[in-house]
N, C-alpha and C. Protein backbone atom coordinates (compact mmCIF):
# COMPACT_ATOMS: atom_id res chain seq x y z
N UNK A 1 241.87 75.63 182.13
CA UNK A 1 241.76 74.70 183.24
C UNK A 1 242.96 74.93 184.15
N UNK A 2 242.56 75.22 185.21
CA UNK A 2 243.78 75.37 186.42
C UNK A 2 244.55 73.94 186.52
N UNK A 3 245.62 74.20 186.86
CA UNK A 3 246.62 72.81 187.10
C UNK A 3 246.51 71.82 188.13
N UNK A 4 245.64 71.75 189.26
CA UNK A 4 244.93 71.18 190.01
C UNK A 4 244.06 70.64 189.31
N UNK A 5 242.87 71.03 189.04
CA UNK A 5 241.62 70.25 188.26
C UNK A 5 242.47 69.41 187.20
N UNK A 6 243.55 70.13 185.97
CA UNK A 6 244.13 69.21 185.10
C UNK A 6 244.72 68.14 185.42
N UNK A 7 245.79 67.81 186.77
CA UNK A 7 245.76 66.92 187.32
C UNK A 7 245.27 65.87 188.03
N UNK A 8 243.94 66.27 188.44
CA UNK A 8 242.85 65.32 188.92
C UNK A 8 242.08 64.73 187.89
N UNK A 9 242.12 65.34 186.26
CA UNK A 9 241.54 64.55 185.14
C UNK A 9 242.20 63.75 185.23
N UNK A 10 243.80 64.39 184.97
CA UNK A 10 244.90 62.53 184.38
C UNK A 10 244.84 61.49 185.22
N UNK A 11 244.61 62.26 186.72
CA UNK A 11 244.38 60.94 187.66
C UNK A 11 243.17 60.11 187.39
N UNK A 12 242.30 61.20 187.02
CA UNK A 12 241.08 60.15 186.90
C UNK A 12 241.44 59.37 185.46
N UNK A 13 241.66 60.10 184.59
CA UNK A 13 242.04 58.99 183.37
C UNK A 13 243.04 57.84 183.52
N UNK A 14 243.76 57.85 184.67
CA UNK A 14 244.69 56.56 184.92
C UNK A 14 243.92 55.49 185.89
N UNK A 15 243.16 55.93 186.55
CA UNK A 15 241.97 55.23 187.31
C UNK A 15 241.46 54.28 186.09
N UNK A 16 240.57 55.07 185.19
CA UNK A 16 239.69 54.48 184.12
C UNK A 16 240.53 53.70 183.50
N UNK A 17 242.07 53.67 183.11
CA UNK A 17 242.70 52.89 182.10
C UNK A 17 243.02 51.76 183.09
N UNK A 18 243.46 51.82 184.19
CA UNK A 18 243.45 50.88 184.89
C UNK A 18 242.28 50.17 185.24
N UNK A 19 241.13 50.38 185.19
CA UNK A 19 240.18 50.00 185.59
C UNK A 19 239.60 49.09 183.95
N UNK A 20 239.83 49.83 182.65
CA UNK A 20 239.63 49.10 181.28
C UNK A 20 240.30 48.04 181.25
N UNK A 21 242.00 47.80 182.20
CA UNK A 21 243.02 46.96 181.93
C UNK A 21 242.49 46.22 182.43
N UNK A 22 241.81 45.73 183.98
CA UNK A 22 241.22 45.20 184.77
C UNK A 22 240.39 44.18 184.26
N UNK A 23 239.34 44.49 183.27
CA UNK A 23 238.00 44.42 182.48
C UNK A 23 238.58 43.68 181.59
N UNK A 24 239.91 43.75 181.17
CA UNK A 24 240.29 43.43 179.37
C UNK A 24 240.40 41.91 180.09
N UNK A 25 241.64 41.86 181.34
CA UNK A 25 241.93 40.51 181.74
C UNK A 25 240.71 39.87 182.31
N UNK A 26 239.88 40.09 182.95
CA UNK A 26 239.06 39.22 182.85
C UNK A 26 238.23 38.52 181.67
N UNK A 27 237.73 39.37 180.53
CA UNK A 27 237.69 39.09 179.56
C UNK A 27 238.31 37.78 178.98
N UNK A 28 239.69 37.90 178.84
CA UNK A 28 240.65 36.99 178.88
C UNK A 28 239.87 35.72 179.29
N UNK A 29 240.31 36.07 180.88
CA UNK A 29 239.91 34.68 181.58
C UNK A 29 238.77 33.97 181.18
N UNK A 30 237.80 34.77 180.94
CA UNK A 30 236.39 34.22 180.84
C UNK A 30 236.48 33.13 179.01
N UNK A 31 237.01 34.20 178.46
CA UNK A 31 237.34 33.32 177.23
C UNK A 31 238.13 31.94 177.16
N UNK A 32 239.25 32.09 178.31
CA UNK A 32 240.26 31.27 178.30
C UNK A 32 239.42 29.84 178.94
N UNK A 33 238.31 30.30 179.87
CA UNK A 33 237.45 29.26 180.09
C UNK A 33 236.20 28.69 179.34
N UNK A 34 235.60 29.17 178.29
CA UNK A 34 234.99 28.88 177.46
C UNK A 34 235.99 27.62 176.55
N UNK A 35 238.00 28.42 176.06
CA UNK A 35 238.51 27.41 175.57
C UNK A 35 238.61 26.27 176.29
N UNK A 36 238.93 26.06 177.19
CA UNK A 36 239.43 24.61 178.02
C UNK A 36 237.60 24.07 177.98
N UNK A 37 237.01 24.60 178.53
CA UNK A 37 235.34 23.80 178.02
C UNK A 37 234.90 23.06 176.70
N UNK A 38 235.49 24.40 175.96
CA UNK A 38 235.61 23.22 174.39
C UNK A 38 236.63 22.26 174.21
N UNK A 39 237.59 22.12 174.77
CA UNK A 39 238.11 21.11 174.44
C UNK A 39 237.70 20.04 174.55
N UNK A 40 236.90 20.11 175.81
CA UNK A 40 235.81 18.21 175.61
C UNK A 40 234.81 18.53 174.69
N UNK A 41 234.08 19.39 174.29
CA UNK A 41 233.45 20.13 173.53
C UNK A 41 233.75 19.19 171.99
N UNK A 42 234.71 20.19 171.58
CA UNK A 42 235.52 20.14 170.37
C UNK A 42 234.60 21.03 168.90
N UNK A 43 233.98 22.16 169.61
CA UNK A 43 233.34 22.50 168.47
C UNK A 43 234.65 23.59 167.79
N UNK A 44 234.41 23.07 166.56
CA UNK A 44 235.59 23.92 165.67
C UNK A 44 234.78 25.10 165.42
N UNK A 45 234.07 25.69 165.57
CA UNK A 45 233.64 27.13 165.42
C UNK A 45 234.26 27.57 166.58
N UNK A 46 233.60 26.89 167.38
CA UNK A 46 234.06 28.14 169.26
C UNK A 46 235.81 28.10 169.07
N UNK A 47 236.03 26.62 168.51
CA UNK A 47 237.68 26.85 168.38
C UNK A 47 238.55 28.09 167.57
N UNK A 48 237.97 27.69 166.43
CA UNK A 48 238.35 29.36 165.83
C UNK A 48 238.33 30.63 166.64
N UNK A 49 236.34 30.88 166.37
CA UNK A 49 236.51 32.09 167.05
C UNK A 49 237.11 32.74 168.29
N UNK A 50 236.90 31.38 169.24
CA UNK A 50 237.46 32.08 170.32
C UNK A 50 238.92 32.32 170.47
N UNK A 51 240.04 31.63 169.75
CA UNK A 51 241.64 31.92 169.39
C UNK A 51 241.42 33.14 169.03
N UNK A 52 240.53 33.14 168.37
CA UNK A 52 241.22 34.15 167.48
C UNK A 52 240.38 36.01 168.13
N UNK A 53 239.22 35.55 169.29
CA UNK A 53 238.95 37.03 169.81
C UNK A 53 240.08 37.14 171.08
N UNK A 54 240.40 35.35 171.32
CA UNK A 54 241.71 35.88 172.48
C UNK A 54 242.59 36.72 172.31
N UNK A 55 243.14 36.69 171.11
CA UNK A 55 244.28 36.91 170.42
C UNK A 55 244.06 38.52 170.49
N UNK A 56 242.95 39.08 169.60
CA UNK A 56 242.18 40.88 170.12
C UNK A 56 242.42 40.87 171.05
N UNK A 57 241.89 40.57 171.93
CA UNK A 57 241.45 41.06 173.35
C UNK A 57 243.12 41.38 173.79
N UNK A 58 243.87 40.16 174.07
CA UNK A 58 245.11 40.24 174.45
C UNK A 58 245.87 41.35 173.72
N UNK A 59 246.27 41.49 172.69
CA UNK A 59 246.21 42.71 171.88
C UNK A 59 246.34 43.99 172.51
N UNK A 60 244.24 44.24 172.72
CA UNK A 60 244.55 45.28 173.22
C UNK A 60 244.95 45.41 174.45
N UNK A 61 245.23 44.55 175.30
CA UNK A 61 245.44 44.91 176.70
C UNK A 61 246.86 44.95 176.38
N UNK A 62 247.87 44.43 175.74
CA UNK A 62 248.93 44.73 175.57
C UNK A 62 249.38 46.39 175.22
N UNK A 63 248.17 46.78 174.53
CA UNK A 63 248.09 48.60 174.39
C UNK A 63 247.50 49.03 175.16
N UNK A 64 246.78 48.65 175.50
CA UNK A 64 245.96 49.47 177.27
C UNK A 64 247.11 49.63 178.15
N UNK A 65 248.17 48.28 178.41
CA UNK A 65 249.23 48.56 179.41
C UNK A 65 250.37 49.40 179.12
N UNK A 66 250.24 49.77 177.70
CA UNK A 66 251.52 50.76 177.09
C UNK A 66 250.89 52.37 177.35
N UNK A 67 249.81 52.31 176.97
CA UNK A 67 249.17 53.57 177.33
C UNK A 67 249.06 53.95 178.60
N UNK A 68 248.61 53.21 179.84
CA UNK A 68 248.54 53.13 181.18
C UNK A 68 249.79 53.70 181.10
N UNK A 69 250.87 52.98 181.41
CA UNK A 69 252.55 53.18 181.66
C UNK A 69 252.68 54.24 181.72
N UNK A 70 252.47 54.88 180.17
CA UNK A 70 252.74 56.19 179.18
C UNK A 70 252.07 57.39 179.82
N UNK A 71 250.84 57.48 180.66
CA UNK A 71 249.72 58.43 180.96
C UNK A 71 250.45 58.42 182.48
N UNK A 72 250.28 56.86 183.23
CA UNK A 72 250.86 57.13 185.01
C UNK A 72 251.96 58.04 184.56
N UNK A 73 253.08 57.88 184.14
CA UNK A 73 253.80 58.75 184.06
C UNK A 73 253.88 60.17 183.88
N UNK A 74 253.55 60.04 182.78
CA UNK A 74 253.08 61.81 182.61
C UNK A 74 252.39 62.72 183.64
N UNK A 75 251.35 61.70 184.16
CA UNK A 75 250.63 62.16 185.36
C UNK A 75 251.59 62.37 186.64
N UNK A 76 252.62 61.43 186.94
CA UNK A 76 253.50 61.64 187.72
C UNK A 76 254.05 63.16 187.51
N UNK A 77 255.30 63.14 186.30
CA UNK A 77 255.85 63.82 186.26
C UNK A 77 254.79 65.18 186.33
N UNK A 78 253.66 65.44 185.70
CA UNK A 78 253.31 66.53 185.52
C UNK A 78 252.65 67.39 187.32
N UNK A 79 252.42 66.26 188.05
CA UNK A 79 252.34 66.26 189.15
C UNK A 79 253.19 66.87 190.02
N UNK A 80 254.60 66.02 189.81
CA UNK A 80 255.85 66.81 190.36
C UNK A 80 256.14 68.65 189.95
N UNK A 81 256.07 68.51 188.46
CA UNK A 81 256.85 69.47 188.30
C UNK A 81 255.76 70.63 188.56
N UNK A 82 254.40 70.89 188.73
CA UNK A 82 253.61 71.69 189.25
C UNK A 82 253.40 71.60 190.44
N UNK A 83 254.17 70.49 191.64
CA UNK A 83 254.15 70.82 192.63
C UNK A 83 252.73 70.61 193.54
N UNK A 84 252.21 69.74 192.72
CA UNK A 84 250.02 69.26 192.91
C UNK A 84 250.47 69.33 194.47
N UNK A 85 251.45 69.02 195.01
CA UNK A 85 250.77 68.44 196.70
C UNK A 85 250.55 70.40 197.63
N UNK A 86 251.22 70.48 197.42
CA UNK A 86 251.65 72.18 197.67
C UNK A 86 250.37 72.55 197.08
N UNK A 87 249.54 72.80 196.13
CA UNK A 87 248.45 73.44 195.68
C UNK A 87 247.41 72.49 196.55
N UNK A 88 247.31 71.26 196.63
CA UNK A 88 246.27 70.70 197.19
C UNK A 88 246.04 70.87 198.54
N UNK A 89 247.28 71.05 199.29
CA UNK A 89 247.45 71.56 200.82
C UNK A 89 246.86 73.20 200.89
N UNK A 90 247.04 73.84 199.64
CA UNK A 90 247.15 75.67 199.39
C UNK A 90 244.79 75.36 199.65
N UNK A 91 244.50 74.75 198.69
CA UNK A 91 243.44 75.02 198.50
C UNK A 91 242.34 73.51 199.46
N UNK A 92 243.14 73.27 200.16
CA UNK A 92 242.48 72.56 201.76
C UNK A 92 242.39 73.79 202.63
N UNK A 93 243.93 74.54 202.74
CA UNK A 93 243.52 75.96 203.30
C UNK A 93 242.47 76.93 203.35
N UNK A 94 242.64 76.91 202.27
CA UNK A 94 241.69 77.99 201.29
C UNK A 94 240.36 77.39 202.09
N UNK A 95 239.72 76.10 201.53
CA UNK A 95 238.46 75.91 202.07
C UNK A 95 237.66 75.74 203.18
N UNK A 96 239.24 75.58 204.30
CA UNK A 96 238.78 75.47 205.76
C UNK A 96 238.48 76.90 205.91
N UNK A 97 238.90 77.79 205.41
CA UNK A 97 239.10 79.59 205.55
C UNK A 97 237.83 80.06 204.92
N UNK A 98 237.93 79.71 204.01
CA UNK A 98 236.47 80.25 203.63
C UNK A 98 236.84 81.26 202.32
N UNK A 99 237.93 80.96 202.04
CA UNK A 99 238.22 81.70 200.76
C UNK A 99 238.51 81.70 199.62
């Protein structure tokens, strides 16, 4: 895989993790409103379960945002040190040219 295309995966994979992180917090929310509903409620099942899928969910978004961090970066740096803007300008050339 050329270093252009490899860099446009990680970008796209930091898109998607950001976009899972996105998904996780709403999640959240939606749960967090099911809890405050039960509280006039008071069903001790939804009470359990739902603490306790908050608690997952939050979880993983706490590792979704370590991984995000961990990947933007890499994607950064790997960006820099191959110089992506210089190849992406090289092969805009290239395609206005015809070559």
């Amino acid at each position: 895989m050329d270093t252009l295309k490899k860099f446009e995966l990680m970008e796209k994979i930091v898109r998607e993790l950001n976009d899972l992180q996105h998904s996780q917090q709403a999640i959240i929310q939606k749960i967090g409103k099911i809890e405050v509903d039960n509280i006039e409620l008071g069903d001790k099942r939804l009470d359990q379960d739902l603490s306790d899928m908050h608690q997952r969910v939050a979880d993983n978004l706490d590792t979704i945002g370590a991984i995000l961090g961990y990947f933007a970066d890499k994607t950064q740096n790997f960006g820099d040190k191959n110089n992506v803007d210089a190849l992406k300008e090289q092969q805009a050339i290239n395609n206005a040219t015809g070559q």
